[in-house]
N, C-alpha and C. Protein backbone atom coordinates (compact mmCIF):
# COMPACT_ATOMS: atom_id res chain seq x y z
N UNK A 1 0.85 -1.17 0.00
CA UNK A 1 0.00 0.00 0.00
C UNK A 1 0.90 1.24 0.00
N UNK A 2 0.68 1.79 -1.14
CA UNK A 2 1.48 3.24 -0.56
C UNK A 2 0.53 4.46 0.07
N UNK A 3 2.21 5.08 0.62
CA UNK A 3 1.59 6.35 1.77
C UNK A 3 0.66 6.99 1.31
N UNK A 4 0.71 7.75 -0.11
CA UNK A 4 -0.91 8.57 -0.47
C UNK A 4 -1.87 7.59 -0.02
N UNK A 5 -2.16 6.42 -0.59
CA UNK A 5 -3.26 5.64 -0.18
C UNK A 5 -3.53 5.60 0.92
N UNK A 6 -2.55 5.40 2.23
CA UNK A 6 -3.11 5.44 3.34
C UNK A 6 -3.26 6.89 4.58
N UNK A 7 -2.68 7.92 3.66
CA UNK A 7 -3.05 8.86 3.93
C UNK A 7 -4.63 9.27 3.71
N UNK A 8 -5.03 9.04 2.54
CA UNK A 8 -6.34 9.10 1.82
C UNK A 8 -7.24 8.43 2.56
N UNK A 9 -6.87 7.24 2.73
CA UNK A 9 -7.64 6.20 4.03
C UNK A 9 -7.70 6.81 4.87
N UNK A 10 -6.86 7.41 5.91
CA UNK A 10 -7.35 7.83 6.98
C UNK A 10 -8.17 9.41 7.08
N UNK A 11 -7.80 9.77 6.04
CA UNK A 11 -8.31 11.04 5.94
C UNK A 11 -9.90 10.67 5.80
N UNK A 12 -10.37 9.77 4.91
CA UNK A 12 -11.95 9.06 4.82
C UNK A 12 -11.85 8.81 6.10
N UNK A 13 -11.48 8.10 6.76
CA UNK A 13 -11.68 7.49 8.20
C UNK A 13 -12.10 8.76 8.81
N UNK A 14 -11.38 10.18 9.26
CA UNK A 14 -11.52 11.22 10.16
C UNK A 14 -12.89 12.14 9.63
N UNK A 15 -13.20 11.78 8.20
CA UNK A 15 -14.09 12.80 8.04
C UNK A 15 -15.41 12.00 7.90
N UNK A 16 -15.43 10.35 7.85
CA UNK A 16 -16.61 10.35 7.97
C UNK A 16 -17.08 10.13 9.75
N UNK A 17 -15.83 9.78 10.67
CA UNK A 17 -16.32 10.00 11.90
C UNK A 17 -16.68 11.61 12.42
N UNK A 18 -15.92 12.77 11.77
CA UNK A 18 -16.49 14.05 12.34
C UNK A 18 -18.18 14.05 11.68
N UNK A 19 -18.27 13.03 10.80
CA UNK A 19 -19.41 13.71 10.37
C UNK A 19 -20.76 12.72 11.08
N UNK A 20 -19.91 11.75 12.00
CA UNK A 20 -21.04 11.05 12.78
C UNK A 20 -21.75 12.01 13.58
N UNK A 21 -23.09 12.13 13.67
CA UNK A 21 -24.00 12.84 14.77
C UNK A 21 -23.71 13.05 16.03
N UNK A 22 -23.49 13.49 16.59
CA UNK A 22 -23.34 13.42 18.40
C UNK A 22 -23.72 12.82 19.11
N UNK A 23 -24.94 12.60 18.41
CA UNK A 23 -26.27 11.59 18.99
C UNK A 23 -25.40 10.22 19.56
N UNK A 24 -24.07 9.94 18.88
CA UNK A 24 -23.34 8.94 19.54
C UNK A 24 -22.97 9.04 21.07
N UNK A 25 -23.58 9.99 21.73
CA UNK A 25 -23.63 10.13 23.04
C UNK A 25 -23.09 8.97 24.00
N UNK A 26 -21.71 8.70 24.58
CA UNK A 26 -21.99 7.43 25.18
C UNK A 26 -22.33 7.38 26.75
N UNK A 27 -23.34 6.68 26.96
CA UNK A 27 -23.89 6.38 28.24
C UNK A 27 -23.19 5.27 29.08
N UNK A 28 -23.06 4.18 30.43
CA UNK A 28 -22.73 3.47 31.28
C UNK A 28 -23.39 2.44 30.04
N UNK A 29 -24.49 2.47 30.50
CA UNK A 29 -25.45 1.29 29.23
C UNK A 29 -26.49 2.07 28.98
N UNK A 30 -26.64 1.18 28.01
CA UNK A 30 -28.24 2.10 27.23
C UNK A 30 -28.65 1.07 26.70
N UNK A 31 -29.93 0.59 27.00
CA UNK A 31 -30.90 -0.21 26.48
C UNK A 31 -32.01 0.36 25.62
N UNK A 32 -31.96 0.02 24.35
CA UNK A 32 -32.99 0.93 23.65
C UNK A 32 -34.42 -0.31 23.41
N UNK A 33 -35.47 -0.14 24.15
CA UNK A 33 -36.47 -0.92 23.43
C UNK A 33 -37.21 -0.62 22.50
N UNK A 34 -37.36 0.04 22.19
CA UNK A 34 -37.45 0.78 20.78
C UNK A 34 -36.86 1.36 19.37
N UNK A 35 -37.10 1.28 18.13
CA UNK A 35 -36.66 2.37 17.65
C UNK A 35 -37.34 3.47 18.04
N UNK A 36 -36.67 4.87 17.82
CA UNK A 36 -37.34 5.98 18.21
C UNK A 36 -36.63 7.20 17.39
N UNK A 37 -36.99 7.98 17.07
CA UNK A 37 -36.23 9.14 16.52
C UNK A 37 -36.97 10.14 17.57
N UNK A 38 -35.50 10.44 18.97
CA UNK A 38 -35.78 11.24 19.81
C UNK A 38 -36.09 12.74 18.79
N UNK A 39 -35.32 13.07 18.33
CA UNK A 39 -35.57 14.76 17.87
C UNK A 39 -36.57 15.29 17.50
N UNK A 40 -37.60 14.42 17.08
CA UNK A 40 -38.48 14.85 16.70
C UNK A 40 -39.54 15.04 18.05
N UNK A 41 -39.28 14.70 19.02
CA UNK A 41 -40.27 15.38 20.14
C UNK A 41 -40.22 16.89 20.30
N UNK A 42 -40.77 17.85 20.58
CA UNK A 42 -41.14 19.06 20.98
C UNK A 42 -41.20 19.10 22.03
N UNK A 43 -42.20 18.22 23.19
CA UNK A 43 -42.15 18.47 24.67
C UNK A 43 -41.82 17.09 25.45
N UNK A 44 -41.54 17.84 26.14
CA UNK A 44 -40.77 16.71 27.40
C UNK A 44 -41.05 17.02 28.82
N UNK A 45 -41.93 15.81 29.31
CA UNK A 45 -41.76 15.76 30.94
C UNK A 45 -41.10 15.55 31.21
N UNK A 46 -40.60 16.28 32.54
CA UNK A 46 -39.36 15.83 33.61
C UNK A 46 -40.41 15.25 35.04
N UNK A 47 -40.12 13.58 35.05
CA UNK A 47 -40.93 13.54 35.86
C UNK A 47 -40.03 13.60 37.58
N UNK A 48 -40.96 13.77 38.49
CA UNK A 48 -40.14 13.83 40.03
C UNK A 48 -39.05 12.95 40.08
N UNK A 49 -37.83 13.18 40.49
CA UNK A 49 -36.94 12.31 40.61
C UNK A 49 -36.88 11.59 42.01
N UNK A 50 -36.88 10.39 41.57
CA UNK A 50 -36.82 9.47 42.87
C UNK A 50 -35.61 8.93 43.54
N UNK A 51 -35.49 8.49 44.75
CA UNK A 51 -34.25 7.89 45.43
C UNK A 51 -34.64 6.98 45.71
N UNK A 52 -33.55 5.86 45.08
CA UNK A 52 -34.13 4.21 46.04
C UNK A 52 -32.16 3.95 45.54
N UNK A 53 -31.76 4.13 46.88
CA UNK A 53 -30.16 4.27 47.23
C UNK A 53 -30.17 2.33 47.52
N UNK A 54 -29.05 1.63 46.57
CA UNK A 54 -29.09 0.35 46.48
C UNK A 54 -28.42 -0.17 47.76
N UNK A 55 -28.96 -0.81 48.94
CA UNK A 55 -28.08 -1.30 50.15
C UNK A 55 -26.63 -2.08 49.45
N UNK A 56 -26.68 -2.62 48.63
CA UNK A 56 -25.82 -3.63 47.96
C UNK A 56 -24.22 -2.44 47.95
N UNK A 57 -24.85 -1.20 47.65
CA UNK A 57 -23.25 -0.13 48.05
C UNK A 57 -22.58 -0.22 48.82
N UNK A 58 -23.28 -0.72 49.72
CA UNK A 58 -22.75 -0.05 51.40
C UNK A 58 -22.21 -1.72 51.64
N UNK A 59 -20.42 -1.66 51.10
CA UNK A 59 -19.77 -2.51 51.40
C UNK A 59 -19.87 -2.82 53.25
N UNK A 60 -19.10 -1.93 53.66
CA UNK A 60 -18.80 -1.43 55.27
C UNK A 60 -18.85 -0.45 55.69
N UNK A 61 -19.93 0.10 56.36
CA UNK A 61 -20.23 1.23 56.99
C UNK A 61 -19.08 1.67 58.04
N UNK A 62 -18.21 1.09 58.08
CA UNK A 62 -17.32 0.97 59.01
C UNK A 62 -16.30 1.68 58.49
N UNK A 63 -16.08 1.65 57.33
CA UNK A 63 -14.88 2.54 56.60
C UNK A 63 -15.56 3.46 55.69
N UNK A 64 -15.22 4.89 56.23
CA UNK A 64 -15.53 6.16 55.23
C UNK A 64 -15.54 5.83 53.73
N UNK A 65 -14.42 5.29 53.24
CA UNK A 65 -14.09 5.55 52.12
C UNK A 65 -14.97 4.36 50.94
N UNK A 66 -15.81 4.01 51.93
CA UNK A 66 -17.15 2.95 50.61
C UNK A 66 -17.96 4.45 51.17
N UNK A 67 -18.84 3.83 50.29
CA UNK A 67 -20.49 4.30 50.13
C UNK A 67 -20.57 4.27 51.72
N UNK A 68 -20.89 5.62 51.77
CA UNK A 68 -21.56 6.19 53.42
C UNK A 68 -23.13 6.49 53.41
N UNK A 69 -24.12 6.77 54.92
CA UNK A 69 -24.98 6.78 55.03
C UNK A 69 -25.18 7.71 53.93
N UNK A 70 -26.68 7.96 53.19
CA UNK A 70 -27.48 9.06 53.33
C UNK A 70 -28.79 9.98 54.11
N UNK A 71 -28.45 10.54 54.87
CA UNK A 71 -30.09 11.10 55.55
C UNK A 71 -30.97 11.40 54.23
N UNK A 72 -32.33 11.02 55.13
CA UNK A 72 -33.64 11.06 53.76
C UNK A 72 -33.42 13.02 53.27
N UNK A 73 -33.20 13.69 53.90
CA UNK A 73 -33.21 15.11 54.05
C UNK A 73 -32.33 15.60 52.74
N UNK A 74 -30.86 14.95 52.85
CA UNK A 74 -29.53 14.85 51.62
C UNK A 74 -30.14 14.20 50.70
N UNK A 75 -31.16 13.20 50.77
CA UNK A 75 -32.27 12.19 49.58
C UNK A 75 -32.44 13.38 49.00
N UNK A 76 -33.41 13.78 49.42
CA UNK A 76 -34.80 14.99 48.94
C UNK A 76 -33.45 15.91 48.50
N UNK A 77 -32.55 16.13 48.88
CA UNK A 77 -32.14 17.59 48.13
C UNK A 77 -31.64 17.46 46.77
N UNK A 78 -30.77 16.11 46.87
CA UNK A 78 -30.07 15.82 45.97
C UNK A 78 -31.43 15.40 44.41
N UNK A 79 -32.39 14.68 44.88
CA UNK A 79 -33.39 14.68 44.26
C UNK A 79 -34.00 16.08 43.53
N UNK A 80 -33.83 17.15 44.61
CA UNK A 80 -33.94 18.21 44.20
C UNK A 80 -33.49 19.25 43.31
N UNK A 81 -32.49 18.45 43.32
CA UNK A 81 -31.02 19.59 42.37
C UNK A 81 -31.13 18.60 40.80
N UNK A 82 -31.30 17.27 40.97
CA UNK A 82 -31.34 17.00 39.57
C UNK A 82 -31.89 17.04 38.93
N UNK A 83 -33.59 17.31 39.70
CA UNK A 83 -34.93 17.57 39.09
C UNK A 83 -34.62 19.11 38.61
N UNK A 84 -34.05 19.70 39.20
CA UNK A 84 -34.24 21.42 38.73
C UNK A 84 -33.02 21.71 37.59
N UNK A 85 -32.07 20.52 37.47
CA UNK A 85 -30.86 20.30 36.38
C UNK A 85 -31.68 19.84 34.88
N UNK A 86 -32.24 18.76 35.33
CA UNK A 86 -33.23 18.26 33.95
C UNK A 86 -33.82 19.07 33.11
N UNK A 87 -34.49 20.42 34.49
CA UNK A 87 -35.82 21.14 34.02
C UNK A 87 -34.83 22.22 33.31
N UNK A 88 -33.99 22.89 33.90
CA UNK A 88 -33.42 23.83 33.16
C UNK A 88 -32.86 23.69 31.56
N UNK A 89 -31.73 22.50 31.66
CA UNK A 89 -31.37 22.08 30.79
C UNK A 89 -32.64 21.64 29.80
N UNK A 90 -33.14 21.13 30.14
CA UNK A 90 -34.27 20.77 28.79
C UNK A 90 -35.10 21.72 28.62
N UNK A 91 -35.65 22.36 29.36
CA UNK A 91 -35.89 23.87 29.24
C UNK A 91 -35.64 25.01 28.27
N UNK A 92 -34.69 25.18 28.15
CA UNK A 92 -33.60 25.71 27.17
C UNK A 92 -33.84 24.87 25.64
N UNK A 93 -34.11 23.78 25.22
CA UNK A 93 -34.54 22.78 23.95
C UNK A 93 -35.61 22.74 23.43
N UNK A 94 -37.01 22.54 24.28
CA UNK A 94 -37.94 21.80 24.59
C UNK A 94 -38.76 22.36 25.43
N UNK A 95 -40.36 22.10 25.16
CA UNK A 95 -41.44 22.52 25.87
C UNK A 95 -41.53 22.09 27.00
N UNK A 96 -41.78 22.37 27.85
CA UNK A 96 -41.88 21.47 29.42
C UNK A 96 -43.35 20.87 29.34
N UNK A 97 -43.42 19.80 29.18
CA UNK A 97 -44.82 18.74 29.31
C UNK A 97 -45.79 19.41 30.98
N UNK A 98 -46.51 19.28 31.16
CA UNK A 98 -47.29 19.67 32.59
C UNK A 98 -47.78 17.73 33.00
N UNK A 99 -47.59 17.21 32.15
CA UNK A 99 -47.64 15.51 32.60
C UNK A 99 -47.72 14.80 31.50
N UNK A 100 -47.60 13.59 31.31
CA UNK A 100 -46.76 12.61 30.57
C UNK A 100 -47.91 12.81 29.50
N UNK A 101 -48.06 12.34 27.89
CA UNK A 101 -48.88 11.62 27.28
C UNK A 101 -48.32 11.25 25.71
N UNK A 102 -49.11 11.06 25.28
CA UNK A 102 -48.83 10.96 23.49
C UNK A 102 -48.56 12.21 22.84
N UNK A 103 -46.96 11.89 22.32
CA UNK A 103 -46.11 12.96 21.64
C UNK A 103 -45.27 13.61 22.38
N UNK A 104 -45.24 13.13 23.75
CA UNK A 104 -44.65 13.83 25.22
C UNK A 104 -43.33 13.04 24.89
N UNK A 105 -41.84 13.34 25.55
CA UNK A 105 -40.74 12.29 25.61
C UNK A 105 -40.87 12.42 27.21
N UNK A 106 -41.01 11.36 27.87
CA UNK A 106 -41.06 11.59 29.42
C UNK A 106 -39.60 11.21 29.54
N UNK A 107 -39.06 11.79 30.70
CA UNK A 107 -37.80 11.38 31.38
C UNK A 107 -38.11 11.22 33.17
N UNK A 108 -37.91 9.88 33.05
CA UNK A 108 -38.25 9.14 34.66
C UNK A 108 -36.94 9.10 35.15
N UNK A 109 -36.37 9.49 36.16
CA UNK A 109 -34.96 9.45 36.79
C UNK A 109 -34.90 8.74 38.21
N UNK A 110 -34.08 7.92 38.60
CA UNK A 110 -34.23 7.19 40.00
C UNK A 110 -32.64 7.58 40.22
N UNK A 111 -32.33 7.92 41.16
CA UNK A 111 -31.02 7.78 41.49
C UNK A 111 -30.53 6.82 42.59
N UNK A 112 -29.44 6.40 42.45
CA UNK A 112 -29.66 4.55 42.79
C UNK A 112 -28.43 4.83 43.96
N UNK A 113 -27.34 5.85 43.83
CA UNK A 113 -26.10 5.88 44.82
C UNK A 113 -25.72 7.50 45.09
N UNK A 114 -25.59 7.86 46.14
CA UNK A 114 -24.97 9.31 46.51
C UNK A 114 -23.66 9.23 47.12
N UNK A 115 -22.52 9.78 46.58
CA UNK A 115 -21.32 9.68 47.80
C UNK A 115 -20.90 11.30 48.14
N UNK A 116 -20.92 11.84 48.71
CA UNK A 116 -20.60 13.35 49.51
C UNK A 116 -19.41 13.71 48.81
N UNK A 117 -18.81 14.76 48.63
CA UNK A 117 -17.52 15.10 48.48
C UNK A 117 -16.94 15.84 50.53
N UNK A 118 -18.02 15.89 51.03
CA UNK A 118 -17.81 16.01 51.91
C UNK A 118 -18.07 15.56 53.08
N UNK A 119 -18.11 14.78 54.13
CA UNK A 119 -18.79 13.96 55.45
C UNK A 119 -20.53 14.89 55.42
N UNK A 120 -21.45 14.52 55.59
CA UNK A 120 -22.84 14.59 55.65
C UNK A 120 -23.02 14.60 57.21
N UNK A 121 -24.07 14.89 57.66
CA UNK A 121 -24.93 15.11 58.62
C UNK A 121 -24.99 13.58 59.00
N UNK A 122 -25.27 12.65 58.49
CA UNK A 122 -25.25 11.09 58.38
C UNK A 122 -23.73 10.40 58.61
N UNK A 123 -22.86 11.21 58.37
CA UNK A 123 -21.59 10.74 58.67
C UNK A 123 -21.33 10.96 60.12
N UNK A 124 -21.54 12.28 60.76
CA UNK A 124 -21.20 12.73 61.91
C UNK A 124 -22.53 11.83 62.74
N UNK A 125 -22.95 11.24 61.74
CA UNK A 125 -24.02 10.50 63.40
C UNK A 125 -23.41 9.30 63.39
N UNK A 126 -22.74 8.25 62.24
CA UNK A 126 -22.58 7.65 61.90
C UNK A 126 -21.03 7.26 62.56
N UNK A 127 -20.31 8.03 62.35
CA UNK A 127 -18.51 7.95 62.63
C UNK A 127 -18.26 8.68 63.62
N UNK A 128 -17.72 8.31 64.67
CA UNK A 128 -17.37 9.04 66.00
C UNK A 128 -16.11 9.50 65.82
N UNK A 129 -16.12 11.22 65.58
CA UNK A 129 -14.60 11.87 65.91
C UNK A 129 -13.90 12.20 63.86
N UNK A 130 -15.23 12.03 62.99
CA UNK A 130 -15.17 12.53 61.86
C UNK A 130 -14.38 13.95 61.41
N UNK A 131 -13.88 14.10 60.74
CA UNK A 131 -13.21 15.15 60.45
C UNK A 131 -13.54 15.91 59.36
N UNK A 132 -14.46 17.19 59.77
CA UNK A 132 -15.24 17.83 58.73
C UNK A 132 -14.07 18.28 57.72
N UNK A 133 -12.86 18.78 57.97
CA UNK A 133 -12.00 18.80 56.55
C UNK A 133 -11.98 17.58 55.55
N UNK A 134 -12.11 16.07 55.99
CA UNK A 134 -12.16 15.50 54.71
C UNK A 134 -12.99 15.66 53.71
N UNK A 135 -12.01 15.62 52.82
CA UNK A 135 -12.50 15.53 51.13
C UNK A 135 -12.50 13.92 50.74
N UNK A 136 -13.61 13.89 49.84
CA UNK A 136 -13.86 12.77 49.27
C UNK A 136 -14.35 13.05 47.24
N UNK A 137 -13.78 11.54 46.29
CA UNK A 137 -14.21 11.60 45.30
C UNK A 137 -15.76 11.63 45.38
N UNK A 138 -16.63 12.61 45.22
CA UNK A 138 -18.02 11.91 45.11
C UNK A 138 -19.06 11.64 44.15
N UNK A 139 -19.85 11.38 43.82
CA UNK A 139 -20.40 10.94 42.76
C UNK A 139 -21.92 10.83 42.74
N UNK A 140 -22.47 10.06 41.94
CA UNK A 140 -24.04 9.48 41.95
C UNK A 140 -23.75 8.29 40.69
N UNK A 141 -24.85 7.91 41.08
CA UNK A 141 -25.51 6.77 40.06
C UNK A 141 -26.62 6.98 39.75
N UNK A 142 -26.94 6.66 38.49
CA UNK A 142 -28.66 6.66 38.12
C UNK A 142 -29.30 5.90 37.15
N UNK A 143 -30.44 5.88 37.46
CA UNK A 143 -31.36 5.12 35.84
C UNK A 143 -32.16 5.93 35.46
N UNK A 144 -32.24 6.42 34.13
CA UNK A 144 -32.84 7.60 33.57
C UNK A 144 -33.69 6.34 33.13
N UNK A 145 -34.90 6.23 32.40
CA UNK A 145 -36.00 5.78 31.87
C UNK A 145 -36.55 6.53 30.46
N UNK A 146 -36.67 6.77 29.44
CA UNK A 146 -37.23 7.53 28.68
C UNK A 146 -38.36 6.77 28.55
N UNK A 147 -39.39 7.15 28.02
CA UNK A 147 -40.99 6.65 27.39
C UNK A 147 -41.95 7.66 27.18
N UNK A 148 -42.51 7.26 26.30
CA UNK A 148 -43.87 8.06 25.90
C UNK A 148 -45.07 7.40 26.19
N UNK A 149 -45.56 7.99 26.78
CA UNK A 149 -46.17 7.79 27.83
C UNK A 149 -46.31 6.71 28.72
N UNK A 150 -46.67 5.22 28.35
CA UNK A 150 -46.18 4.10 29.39
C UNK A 150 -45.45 3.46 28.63
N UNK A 151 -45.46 3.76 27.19
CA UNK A 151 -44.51 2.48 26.52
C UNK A 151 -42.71 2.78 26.67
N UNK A 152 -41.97 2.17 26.61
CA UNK A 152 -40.62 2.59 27.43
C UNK A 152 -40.10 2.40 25.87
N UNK A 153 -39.08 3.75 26.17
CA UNK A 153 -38.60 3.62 24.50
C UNK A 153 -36.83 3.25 25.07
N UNK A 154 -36.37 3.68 26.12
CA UNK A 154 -34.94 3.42 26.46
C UNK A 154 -34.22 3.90 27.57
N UNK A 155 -33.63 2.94 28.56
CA UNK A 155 -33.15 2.62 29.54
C UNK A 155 -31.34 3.58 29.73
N UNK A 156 -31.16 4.13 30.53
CA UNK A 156 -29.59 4.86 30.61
C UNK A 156 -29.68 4.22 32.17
N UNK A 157 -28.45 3.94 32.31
CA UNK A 157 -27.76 3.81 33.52
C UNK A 157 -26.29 3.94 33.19
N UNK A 158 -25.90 5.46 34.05
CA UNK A 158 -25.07 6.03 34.51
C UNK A 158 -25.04 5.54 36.13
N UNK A 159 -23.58 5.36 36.08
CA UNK A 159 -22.66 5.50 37.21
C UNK A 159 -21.86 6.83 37.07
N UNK A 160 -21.46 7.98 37.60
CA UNK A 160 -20.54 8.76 37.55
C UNK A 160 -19.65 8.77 39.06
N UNK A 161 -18.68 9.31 38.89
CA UNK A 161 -17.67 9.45 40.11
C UNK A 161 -16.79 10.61 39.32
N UNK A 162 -16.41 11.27 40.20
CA UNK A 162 -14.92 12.15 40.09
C UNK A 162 -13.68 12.00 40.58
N UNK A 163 -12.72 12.45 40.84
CA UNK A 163 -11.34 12.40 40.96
C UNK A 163 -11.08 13.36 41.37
N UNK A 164 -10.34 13.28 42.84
CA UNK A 164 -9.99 14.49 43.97
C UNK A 164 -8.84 14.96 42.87
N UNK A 165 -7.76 14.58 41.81
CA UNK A 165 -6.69 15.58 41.09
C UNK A 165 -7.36 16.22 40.15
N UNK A 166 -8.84 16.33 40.15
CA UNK A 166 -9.46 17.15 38.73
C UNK A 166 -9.42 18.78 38.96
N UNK A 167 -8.53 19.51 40.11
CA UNK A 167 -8.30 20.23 39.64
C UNK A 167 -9.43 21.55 40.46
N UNK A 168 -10.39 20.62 40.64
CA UNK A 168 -11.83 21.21 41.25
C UNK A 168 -12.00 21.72 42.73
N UNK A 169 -12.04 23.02 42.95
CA UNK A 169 -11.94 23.00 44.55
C UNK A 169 -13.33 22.22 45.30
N UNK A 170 -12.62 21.83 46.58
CA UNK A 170 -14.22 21.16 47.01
C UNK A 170 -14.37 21.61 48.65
N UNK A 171 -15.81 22.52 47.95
CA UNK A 171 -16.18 23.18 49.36
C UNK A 171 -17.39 22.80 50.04
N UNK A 172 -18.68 22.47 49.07
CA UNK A 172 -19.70 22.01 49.14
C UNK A 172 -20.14 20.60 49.74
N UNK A 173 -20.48 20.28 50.39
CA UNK A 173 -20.55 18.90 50.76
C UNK A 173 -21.52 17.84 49.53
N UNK A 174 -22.25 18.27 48.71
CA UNK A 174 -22.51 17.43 47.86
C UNK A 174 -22.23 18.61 46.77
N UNK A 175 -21.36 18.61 46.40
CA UNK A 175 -20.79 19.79 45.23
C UNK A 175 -20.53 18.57 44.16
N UNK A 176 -19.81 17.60 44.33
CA UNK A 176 -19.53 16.87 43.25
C UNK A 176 -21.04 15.94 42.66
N UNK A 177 -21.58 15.59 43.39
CA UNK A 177 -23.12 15.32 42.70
C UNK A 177 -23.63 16.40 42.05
N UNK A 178 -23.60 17.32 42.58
CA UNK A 178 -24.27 18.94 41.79
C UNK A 178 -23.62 18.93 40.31
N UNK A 179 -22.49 18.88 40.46
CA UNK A 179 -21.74 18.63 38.93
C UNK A 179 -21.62 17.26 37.88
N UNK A 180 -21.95 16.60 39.04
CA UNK A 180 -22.56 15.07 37.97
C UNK A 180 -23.72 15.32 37.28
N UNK A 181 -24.90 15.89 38.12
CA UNK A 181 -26.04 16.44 37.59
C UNK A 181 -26.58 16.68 36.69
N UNK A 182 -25.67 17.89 37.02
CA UNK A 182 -25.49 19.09 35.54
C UNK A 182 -24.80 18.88 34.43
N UNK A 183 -23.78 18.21 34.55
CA UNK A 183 -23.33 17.45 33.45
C UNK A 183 -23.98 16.08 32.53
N UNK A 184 -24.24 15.61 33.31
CA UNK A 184 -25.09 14.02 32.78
C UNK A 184 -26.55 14.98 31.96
N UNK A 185 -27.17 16.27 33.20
CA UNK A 185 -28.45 16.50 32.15
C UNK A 185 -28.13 17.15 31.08
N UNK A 186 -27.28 17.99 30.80
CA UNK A 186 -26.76 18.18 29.34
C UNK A 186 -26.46 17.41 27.56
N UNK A 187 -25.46 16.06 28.67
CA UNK A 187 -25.66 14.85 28.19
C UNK A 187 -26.92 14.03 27.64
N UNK A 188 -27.49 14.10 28.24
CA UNK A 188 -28.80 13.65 27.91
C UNK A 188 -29.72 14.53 27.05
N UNK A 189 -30.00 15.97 27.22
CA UNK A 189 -30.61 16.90 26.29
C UNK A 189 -30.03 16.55 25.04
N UNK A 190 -28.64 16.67 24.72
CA UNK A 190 -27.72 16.45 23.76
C UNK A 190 -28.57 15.01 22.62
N UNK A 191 -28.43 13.59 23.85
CA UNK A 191 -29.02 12.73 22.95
C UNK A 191 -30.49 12.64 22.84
N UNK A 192 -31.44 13.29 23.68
CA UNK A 192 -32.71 13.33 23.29
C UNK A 192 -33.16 13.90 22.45
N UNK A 193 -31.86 14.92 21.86
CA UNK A 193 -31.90 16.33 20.83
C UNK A 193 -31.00 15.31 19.54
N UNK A 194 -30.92 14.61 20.11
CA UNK A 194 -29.91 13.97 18.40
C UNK A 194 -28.84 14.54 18.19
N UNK A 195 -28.36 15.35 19.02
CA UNK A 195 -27.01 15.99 18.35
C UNK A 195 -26.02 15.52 18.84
C-alpha cells in the first residue's frame, strides 16, 4: 500500500467519523427498546426524581471511604437539584410537558447511589470523631428511563464518580453530585436532541 493511499484512508476514516452525529452520546449502558427518533419530540416531561439508594453499596459502613450513610433530608435535596438540572437544561430545547402523554418524551430518573464530596450530617451521626475537613471523590448513580407515555422507548444507567486531582476545589458537601447532575443533564438533552 502506498503512503498517499493510506493517507487518503485515513483522511476518509476522520471525516466520515467528524461527520457522525453526536447523537453517539456514550452512556454506562443504554438499552434501547425501541426504535425511536428522539428529535423529533417538541415536549418533554421531567418527571419527580426518585431515590431508592441500592443497600448492595454499602460494602462497610465501618470505613468512610465505601459508600456512606445518606439522611432522607440529603435524599430529597439531591433529588432536588437533579430535578431542577433536567428542568433547566431541557428547558432551554424543549417545551416542558405539565404531565406525561402521546407525543410527550417523558424522562423518569431514579437515582440509585450518593457519595458526599464532603462527610454529611449522616456521617457525623454515623462515625465518631469525623473530620469535617475530609475531602472525598463523590459521585451518583442513576437510571434515567425515557418513554412516551407508558410504553418505554430506552433505559440509561449512569454510574458517575470524580477524581480528587481534577483540579476542582471542594467546598460544598454534595458539590460533586451537583456537577454530575449538571453534566449528565446536558448529556442527555444532547441525545434526546440527536445531536
Amino acid at each position: 500500500m502506498t503512503n498517499w493511499f493510506r493517507v487518503a484512508v485515513a483522511a476518509s476514516a476522520f471525516a466520515m467519523a467528524s461527520a457522525l452525529p453526536a447523537a453517539a452520546v456514550k452512556f454506562d449502558t443504554l438499552t434501547v427498546e425501541q426504535d425511536m427518533a428522539l428529535g423529533t419530540y417538541e415536549a418533554v416531561y421531567i418527571a419527580p426524581v426518585e431515590v431508592a439508594l441500592d443497600p448492595n453499596t454499602r460494602r462497610n459502613l465501618r470505613d468512610i471511604r465505601t459508600d456512606r450513610p445518606v439522611s432522607e433530608t440529603d435524599q430529597a435535596r439531591n433529588a432536588r437539584e437533579f430535578q431542577e438540572d433536567l428542568v433547566r437544561v431541557f428547558g432551554k430545547h424543549f417545551e416542558l410537558a405539565e404531565a406525561p402523554g402521546d407525543g410527550v418524551l417523558t424522562i423518569d430518573a431514579t437515582i440509585t447511589r450518593l457519595v458526599s464530596t464532603r462527610p454529611s450530617q449522616a456521617d457525623f451521626q454515623r462515625f465518631v470523631g469525623i473530620d469535617f475537613s475530609s475531602i472525598y471523590a463523590g459521585g451518583a448513580s442513576f437510571t434515567v428511563e425515557l418513554k412516551e407515555g407508558d410504553a418505554p422507548l430506552a433505559t440509561i444507567i449512569e454510574r458517575e464518580q470524580t477524581f480528587l486531582n481534577d483540579g476542582r476545589p471542594r467546598v460544598g458537601v454534595w458539590q460533586d453530585t451537583d456537577y454530575v447532575f449538571s453534566r449528565f443533564s446536558r448529556k442527555l438533552s444532547r441525545y434526546a436532541r440527536g445531536k
